[in-house]
PDB file of N, CA and C in Angstrom:
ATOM      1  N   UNK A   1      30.858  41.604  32.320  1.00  0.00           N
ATOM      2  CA  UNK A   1      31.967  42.533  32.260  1.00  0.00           C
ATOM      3  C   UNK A   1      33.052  42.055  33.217  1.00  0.00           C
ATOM      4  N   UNK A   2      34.450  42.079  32.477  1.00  0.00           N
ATOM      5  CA  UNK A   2      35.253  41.484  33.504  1.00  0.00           C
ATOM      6  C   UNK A   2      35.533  42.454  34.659  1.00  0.00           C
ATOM      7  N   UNK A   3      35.697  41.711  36.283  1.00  0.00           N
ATOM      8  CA  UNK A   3      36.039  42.887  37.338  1.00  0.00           C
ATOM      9  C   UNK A   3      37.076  43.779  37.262  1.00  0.00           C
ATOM     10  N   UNK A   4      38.064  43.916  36.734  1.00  0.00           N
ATOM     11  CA  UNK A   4      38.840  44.990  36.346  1.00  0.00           C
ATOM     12  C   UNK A   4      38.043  46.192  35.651  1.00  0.00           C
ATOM     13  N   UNK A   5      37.335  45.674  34.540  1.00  0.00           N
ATOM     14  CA  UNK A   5      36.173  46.736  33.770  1.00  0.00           C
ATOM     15  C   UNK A   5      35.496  47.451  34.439  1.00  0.00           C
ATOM     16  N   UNK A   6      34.955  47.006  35.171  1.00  0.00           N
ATOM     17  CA  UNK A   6      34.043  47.555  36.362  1.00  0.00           C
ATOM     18  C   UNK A   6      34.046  48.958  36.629  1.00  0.00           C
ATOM     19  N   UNK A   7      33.009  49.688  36.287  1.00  0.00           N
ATOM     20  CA  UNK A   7      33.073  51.473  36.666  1.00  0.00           C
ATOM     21  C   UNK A   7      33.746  51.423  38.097  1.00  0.00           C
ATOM     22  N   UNK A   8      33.533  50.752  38.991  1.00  0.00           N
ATOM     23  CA  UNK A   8      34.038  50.954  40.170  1.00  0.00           C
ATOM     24  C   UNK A   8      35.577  51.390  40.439  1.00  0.00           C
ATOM     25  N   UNK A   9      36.130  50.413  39.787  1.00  0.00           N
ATOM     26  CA  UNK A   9      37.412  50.209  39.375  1.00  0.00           C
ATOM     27  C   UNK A   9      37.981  51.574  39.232  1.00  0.00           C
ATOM     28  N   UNK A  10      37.301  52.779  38.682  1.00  0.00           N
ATOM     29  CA  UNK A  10      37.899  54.050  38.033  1.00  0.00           C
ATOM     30  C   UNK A  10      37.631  54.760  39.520  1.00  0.00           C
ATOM     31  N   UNK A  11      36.536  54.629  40.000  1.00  0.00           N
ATOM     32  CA  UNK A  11      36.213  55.360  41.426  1.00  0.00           C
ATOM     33  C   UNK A  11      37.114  55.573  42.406  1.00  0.00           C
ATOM     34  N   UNK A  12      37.821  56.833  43.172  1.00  0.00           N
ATOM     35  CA  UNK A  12      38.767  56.340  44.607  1.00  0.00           C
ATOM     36  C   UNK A  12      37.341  55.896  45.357  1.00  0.00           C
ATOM     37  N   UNK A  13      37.820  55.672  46.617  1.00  0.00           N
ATOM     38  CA  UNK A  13      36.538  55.316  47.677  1.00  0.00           C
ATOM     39  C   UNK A  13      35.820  56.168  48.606  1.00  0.00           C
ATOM     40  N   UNK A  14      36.095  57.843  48.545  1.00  0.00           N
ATOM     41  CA  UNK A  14      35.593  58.889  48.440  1.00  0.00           C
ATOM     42  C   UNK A  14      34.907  58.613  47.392  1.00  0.00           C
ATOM     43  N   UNK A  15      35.234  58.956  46.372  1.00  0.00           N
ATOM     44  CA  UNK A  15      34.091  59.083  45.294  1.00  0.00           C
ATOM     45  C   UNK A  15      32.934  58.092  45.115  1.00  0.00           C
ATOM     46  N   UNK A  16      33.388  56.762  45.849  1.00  0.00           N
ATOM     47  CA  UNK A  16      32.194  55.783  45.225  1.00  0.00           C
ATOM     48  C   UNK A  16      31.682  56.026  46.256  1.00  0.00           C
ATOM     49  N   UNK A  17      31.682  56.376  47.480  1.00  0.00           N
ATOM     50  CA  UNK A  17      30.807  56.853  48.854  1.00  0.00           C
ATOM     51  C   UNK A  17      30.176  58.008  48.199  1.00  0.00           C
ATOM     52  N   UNK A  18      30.645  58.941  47.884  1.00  0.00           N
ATOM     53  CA  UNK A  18      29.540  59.917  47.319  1.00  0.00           C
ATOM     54  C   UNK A  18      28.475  59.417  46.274  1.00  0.00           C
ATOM     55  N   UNK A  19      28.823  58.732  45.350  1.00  0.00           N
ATOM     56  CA  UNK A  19      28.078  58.176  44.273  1.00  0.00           C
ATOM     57  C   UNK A  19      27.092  57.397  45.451  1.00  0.00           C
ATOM     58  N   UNK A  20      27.556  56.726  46.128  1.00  0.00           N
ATOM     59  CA  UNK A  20      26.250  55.652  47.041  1.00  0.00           C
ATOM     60  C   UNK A  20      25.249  56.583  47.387  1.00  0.00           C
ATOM     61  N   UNK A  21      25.893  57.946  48.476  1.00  0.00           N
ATOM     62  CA  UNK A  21      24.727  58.584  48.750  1.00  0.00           C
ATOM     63  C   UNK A  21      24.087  59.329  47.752  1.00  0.00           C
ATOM     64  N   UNK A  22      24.560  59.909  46.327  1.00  0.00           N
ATOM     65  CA  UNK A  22      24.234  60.537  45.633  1.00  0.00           C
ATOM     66  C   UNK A  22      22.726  59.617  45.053  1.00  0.00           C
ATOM     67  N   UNK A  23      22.808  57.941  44.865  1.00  0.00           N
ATOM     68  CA  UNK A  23      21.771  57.036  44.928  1.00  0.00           C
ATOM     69  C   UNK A  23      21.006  56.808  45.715  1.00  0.00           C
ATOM     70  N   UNK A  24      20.912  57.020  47.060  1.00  0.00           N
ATOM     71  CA  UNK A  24      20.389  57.263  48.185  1.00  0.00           C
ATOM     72  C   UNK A  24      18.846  58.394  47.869  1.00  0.00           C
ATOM     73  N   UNK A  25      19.885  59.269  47.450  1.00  0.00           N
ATOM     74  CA  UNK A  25      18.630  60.634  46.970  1.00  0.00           C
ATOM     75  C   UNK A  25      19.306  61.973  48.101  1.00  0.00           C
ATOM     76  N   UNK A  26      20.585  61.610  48.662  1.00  0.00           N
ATOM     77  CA  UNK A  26      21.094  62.649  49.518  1.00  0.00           C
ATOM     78  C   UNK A  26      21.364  63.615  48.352  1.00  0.00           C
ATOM     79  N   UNK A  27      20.849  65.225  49.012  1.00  0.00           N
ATOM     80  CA  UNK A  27      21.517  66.453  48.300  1.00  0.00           C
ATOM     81  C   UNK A  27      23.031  66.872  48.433  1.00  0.00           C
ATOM     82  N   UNK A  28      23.617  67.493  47.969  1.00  0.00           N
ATOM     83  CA  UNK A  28      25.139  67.598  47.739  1.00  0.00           C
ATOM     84  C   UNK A  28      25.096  68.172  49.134  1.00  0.00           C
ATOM     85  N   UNK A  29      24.589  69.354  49.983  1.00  0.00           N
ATOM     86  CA  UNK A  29      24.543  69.775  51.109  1.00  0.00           C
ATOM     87  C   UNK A  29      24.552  68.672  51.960  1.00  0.00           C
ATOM     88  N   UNK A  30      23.501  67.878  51.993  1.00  0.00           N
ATOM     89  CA  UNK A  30      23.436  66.817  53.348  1.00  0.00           C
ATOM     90  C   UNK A  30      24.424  65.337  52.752  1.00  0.00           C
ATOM     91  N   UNK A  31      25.412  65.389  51.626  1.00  0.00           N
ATOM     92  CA  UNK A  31      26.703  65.109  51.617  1.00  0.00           C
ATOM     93  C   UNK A  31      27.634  64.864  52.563  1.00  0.00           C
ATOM     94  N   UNK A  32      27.751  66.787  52.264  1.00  0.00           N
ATOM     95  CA  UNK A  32      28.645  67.334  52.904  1.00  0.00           C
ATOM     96  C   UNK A  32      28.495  67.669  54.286  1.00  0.00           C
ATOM     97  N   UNK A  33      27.179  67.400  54.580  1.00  0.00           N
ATOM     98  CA  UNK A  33      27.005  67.511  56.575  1.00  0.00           C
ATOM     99  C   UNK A  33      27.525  65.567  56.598  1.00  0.00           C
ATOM    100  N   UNK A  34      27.028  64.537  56.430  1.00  0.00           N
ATOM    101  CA  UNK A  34      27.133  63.827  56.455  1.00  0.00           C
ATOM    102  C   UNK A  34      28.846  63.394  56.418  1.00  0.00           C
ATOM    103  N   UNK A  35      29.314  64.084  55.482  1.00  0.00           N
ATOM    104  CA  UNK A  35      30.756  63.639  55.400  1.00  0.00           C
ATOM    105  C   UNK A  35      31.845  64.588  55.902  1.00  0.00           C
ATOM    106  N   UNK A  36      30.772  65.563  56.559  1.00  0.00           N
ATOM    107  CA  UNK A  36      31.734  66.740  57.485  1.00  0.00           C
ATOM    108  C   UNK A  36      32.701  67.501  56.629  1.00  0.00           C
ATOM    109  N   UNK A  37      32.521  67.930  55.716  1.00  0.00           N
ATOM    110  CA  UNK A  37      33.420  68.058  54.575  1.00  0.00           C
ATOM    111  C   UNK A  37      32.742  69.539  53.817  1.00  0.00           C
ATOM    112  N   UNK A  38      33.138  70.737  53.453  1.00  0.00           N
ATOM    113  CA  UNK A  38      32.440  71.472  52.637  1.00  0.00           C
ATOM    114  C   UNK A  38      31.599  71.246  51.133  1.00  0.00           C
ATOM    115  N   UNK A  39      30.728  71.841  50.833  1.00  0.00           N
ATOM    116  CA  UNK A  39      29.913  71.398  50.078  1.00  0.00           C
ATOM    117  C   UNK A  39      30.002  71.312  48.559  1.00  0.00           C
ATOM    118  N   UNK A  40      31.503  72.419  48.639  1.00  0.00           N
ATOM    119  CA  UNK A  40      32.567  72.093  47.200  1.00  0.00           C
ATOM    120  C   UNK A  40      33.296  71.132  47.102  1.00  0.00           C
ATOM    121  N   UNK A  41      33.431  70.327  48.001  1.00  0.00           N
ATOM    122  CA  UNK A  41      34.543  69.298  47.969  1.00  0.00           C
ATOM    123  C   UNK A  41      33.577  68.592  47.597  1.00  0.00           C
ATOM    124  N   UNK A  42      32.409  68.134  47.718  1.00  0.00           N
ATOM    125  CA  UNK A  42      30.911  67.268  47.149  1.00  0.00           C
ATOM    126  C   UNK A  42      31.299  67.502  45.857  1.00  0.00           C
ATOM    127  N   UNK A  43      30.413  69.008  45.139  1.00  0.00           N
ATOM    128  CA  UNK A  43      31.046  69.212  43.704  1.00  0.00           C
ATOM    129  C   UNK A  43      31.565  68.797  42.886  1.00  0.00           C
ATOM    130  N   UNK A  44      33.316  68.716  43.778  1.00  0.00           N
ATOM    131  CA  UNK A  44      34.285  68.069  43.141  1.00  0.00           C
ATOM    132  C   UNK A  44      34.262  66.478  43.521  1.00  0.00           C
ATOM    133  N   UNK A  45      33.599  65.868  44.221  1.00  0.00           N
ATOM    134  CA  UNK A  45      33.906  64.444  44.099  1.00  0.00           C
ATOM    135  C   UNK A  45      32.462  64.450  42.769  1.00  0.00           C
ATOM    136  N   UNK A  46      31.703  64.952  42.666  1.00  0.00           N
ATOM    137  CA  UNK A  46      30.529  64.683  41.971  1.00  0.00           C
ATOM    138  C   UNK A  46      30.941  64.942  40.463  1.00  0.00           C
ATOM    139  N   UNK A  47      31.898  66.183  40.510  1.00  0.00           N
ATOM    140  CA  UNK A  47      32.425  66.348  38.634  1.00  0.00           C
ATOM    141  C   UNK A  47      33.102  64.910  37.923  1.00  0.00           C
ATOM    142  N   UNK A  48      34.028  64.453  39.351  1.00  0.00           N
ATOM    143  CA  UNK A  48      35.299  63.604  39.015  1.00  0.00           C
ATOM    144  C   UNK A  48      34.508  62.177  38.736  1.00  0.00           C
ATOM    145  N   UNK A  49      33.345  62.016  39.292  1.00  0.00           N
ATOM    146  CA  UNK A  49      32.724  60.669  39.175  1.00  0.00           C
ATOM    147  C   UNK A  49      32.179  60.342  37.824  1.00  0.00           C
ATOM    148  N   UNK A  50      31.293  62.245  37.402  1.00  0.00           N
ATOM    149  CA  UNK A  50      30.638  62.286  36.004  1.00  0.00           C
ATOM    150  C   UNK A  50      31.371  62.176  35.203  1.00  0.00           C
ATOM    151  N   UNK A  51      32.733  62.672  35.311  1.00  0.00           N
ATOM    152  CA  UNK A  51      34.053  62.391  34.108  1.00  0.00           C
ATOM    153  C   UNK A  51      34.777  61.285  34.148  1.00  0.00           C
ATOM    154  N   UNK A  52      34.449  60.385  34.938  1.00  0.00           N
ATOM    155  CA  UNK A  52      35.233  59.322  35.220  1.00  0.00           C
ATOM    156  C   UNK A  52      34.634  58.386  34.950  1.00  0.00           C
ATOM    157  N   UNK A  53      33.010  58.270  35.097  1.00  0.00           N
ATOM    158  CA  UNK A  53      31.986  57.128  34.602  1.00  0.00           C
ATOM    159  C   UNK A  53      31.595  57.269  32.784  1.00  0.00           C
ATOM    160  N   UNK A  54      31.364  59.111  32.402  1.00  0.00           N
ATOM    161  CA  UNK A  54      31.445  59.323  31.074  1.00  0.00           C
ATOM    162  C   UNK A  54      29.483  59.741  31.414  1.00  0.00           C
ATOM    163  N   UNK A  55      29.448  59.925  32.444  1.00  0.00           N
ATOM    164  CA  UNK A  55      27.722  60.618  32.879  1.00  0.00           C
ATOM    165  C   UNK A  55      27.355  61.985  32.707  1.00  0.00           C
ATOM    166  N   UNK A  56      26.637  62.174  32.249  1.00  0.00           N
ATOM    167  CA  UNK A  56      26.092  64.131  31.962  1.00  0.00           C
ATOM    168  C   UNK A  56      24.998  64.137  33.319  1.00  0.00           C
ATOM    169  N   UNK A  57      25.127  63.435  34.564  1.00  0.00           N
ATOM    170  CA  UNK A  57      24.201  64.087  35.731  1.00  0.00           C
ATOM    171  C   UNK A  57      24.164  62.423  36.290  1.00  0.00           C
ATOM    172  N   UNK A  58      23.542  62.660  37.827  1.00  0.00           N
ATOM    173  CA  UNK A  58      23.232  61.664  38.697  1.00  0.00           C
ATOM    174  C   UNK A  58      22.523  60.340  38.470  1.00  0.00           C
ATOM    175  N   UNK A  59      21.791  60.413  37.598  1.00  0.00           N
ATOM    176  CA  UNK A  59      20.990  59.037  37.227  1.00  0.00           C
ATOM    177  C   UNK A  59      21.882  58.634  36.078  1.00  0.00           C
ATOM    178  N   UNK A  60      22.567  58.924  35.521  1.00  0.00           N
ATOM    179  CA  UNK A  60      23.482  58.185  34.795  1.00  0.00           C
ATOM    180  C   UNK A  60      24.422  57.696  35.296  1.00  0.00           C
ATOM    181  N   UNK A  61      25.204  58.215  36.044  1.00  0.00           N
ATOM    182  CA  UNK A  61      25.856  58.047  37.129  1.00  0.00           C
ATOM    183  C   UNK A  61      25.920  56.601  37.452  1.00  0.00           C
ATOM    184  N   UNK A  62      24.768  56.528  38.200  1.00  0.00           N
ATOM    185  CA  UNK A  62      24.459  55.190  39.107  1.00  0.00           C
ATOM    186  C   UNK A  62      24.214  54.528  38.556  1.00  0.00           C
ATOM    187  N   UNK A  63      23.851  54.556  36.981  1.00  0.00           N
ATOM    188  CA  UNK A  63      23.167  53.759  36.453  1.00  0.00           C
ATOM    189  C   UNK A  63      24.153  52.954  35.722  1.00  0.00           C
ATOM    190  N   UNK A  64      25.074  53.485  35.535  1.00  0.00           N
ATOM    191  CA  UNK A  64      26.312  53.321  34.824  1.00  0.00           C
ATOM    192  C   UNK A  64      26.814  52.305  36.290  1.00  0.00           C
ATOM    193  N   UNK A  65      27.253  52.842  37.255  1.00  0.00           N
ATOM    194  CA  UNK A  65      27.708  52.152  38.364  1.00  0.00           C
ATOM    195  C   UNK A  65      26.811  51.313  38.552  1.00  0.00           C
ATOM    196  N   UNK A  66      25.792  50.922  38.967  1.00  0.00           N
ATOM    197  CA  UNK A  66      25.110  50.029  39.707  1.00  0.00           C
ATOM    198  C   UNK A  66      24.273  48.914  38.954  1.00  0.00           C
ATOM    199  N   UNK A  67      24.396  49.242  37.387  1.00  0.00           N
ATOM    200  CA  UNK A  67      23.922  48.282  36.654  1.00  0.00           C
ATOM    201  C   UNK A  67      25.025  47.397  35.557  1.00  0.00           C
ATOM    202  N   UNK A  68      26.299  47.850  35.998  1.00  0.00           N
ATOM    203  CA  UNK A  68      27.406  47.349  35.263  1.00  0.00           C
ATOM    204  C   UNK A  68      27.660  45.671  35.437  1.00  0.00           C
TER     205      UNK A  68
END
């Protein structure tokens, strides 16, 4: 896949930090302790990633990202 293609590519770098820990196995709570940040703003980086990669939940997600 050429690097422009790249799911990454669609990610800001908030969002692909959430996607990392979201692969990690971190819960949206310890996210949001982690990124000092409320636990809706997680949410919303987590909706924008699933609509942005084309994922219906977390293991697609990454899987989409990390096996591209």
């Amino acid at each position: 896949m050429p690097e422009n293609h790249h799911p990454s590519k669609k990610l800001t770098p908030k969002e692909t930090e959430v996607l990392h820990l979201l692969k990690q196995g971190y819960l949206y709570k310890e996210i949001a302790d982690v990124q000092q940040v409320k636990i809706d703003t997680v949410k919303k980086h987590a909706k924008n990633i699933y609509r942005k990669l084309h994922a219906r939940n977390r293991m697609e997600a990454v899987n989409k990202m990390y096996t591209a």
